[in-house]
N, C-alpha and C. Protein backbone atom coordinates (compact mmCIF):
# COMPACT_ATOMS: atom_id res chain seq x y z
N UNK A 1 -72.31 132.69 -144.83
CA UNK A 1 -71.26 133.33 -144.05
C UNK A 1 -70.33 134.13 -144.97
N UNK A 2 -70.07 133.49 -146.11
CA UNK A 2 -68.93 134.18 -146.85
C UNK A 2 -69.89 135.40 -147.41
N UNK A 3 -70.98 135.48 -148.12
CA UNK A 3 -72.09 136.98 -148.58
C UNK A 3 -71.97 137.94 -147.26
N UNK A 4 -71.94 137.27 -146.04
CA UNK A 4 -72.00 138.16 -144.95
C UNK A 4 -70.59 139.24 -144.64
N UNK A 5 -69.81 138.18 -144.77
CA UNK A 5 -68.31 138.32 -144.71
C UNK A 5 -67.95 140.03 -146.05
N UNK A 6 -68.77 139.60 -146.93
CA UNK A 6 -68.51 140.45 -148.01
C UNK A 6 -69.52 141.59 -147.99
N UNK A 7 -70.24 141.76 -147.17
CA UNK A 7 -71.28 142.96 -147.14
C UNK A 7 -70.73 143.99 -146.91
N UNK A 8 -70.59 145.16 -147.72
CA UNK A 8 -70.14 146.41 -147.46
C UNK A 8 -70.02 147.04 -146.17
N UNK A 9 -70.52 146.86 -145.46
CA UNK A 9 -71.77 147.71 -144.22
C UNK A 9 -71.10 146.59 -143.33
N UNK A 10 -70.56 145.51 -143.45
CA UNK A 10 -69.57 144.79 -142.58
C UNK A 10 -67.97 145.30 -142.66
N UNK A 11 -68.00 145.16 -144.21
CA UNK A 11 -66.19 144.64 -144.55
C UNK A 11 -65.44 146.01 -144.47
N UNK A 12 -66.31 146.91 -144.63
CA UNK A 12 -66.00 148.41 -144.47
C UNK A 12 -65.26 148.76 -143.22
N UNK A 13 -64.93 148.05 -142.16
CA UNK A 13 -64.58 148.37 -141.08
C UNK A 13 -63.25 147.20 -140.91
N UNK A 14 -62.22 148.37 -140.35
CA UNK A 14 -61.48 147.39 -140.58
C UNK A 14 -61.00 146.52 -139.43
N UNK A 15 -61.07 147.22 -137.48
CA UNK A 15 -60.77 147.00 -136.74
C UNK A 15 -61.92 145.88 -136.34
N UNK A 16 -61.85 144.84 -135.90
CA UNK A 16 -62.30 143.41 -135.56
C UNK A 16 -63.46 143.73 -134.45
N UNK A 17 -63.00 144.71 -133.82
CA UNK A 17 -64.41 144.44 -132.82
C UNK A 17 -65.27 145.45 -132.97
N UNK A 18 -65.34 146.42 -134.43
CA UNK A 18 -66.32 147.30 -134.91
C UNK A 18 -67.09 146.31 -136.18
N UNK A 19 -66.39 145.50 -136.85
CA UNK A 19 -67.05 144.60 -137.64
C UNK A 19 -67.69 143.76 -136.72
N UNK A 20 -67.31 143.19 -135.65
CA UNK A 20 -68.33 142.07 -134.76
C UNK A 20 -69.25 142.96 -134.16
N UNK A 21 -69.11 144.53 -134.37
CA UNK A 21 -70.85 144.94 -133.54
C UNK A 21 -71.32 145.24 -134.94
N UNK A 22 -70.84 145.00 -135.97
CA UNK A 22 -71.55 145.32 -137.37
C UNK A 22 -72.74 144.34 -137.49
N UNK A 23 -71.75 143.50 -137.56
CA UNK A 23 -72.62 141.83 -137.66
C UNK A 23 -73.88 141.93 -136.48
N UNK A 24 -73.39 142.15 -135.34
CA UNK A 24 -74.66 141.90 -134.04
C UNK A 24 -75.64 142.85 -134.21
N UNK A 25 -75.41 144.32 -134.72
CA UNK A 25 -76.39 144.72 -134.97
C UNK A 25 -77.35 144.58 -136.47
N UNK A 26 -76.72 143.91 -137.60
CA UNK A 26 -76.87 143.29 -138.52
C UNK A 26 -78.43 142.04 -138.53
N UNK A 27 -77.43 141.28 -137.99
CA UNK A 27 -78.16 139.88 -137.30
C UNK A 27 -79.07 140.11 -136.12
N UNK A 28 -79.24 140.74 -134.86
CA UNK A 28 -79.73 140.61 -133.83
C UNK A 28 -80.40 142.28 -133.55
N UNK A 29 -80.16 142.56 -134.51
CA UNK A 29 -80.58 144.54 -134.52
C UNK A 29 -80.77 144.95 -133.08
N UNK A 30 -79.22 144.93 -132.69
CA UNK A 30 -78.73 145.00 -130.99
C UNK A 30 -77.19 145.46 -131.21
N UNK A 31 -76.60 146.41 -130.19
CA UNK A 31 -74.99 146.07 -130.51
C UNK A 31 -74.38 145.25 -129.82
N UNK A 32 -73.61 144.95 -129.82
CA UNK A 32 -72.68 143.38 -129.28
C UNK A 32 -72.58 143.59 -127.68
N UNK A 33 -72.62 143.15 -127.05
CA UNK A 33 -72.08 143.30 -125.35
C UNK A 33 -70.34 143.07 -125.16
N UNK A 34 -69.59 143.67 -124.51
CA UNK A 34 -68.46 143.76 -124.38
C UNK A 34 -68.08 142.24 -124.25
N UNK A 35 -68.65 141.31 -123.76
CA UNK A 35 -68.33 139.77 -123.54
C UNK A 35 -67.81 139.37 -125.07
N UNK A 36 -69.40 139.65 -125.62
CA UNK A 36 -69.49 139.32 -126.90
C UNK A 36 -68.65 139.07 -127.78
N UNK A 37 -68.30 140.94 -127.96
CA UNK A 37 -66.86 141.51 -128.41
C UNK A 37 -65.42 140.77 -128.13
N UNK A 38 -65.44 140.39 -126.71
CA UNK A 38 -64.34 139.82 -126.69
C UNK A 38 -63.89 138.14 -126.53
N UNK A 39 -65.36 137.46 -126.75
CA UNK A 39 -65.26 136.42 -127.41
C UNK A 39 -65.34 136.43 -128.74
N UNK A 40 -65.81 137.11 -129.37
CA UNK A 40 -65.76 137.12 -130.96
C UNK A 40 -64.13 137.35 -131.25
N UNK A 41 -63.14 138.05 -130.70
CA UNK A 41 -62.24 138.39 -130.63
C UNK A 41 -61.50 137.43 -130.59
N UNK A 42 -61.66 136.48 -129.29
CA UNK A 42 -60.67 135.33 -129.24
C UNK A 42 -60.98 134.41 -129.87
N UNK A 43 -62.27 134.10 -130.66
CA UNK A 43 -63.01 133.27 -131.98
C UNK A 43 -61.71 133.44 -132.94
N UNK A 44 -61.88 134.44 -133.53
CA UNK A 44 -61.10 134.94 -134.62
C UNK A 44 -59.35 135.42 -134.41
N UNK A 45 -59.40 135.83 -133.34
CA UNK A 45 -58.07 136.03 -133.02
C UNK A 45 -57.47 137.25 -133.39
N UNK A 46 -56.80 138.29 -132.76
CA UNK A 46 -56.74 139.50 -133.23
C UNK A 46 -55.46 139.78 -134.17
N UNK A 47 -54.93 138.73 -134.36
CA UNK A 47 -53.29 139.32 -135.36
C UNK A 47 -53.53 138.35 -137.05
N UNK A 48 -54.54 139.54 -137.67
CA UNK A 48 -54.57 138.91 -138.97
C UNK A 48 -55.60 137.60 -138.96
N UNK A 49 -56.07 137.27 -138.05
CA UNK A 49 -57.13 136.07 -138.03
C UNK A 49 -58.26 136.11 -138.58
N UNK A 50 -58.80 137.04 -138.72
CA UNK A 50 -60.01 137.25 -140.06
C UNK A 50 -59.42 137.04 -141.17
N UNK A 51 -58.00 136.92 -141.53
CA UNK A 51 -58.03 137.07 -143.00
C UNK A 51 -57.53 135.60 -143.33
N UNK A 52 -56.23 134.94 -142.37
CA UNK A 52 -56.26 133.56 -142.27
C UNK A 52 -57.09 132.69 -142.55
N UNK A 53 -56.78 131.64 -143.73
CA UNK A 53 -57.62 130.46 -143.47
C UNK A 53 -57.34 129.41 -142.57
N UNK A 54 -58.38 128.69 -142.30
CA UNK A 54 -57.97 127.65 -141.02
C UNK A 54 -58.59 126.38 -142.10
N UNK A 55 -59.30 126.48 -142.27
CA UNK A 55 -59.97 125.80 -143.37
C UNK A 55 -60.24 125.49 -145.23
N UNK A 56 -60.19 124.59 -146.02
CA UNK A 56 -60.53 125.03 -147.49
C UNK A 56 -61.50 125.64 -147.51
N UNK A 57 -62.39 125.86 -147.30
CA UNK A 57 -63.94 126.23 -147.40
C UNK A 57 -63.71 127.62 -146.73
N UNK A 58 -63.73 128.16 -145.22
CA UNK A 58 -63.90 129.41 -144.85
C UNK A 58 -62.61 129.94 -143.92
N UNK A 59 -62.67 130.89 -143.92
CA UNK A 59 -61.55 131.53 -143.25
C UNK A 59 -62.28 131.65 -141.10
N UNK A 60 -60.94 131.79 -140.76
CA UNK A 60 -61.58 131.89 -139.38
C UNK A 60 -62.81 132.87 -139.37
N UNK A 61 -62.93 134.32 -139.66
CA UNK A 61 -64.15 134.96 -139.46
C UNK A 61 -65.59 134.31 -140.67
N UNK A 62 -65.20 134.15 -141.31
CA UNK A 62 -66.32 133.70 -141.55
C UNK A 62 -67.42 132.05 -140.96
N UNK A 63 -65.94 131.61 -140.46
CA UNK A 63 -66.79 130.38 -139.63
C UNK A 63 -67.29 131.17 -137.91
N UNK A 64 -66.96 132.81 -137.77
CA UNK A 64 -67.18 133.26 -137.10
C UNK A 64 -68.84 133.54 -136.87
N UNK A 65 -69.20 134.05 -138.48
CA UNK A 65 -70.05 134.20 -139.14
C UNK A 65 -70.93 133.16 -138.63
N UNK A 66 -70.73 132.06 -139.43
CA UNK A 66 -71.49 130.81 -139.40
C UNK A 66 -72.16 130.77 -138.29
N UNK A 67 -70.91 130.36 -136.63
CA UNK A 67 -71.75 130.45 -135.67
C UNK A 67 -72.54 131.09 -135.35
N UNK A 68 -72.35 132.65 -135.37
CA UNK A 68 -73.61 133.47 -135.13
C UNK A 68 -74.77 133.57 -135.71
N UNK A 69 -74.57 132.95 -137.59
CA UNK A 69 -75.87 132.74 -137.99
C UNK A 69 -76.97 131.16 -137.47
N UNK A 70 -76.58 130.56 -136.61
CA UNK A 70 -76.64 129.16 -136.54
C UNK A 70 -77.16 129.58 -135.10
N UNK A 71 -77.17 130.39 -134.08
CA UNK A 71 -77.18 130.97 -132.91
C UNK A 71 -78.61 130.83 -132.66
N UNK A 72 -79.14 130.28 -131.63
CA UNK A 72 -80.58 130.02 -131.10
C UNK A 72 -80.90 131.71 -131.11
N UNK A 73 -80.45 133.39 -131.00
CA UNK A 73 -80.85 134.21 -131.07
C UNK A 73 -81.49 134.64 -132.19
N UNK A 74 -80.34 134.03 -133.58
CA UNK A 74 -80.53 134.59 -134.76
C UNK A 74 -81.79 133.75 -135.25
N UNK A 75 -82.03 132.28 -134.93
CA UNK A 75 -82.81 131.71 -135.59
C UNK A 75 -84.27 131.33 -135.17
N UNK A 76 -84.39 131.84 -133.64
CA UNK A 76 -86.11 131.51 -132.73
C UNK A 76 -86.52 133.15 -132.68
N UNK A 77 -87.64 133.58 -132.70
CA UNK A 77 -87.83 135.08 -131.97
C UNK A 77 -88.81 134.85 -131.06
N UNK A 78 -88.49 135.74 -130.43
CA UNK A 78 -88.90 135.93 -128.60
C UNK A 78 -90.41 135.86 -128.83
C-alpha cells in the first residue's frame, strides 16, 4: 500500500477523487464508478485525510490502498 501510495502515476494528482480513479484504473484497468469515488472519498475523508495518520504503520489513504488491494476484484479474475 505504501509503494502504491508513492507511485508517480498515483501521487502526481493531487485532488482525491482523480488519485482514486488512478488507483482503479491502476489495479482493475477500469475507471472508478461515481459510487466508488465517493466512497473512497468518505474512506479517506476529504479535508487533508490522505495525508493524516490514523495509524503508526499507514496513513488513512494508504489503508485505503490496502483495502482495494485485498478486494475479491483485485485478487480472483473473471
Amino acid at each position: 500500500a505504501r509503494n502504491l501510495a508513492a507511485r508517480p502515476d498515483v501521487a502526481r494528482f493531487e485532488a482525491l477523487e482523480q488519485r482514486i480513479d488512478a488507483v482503479h484504473r491502476l489495479l482493475f484497468a477500469r475507471t472508478a464508478e461515481p459510487d466508488e469515488i465517493a466512497l473512497g472519498m468518505k474512506f479517506v475523508g476529504t479535508q487533508e485525510g490522505a495525508a493524516a495518520e490514523v495509524s503508526p504503520q499507514l496513513t488513512r489513504w494508504q489503508e485505503y490502498l490496502q483495502a482495494l488491494l485485498l478486494s475479491n476484484e483485485f485478487v480472483f479474475v473473471d
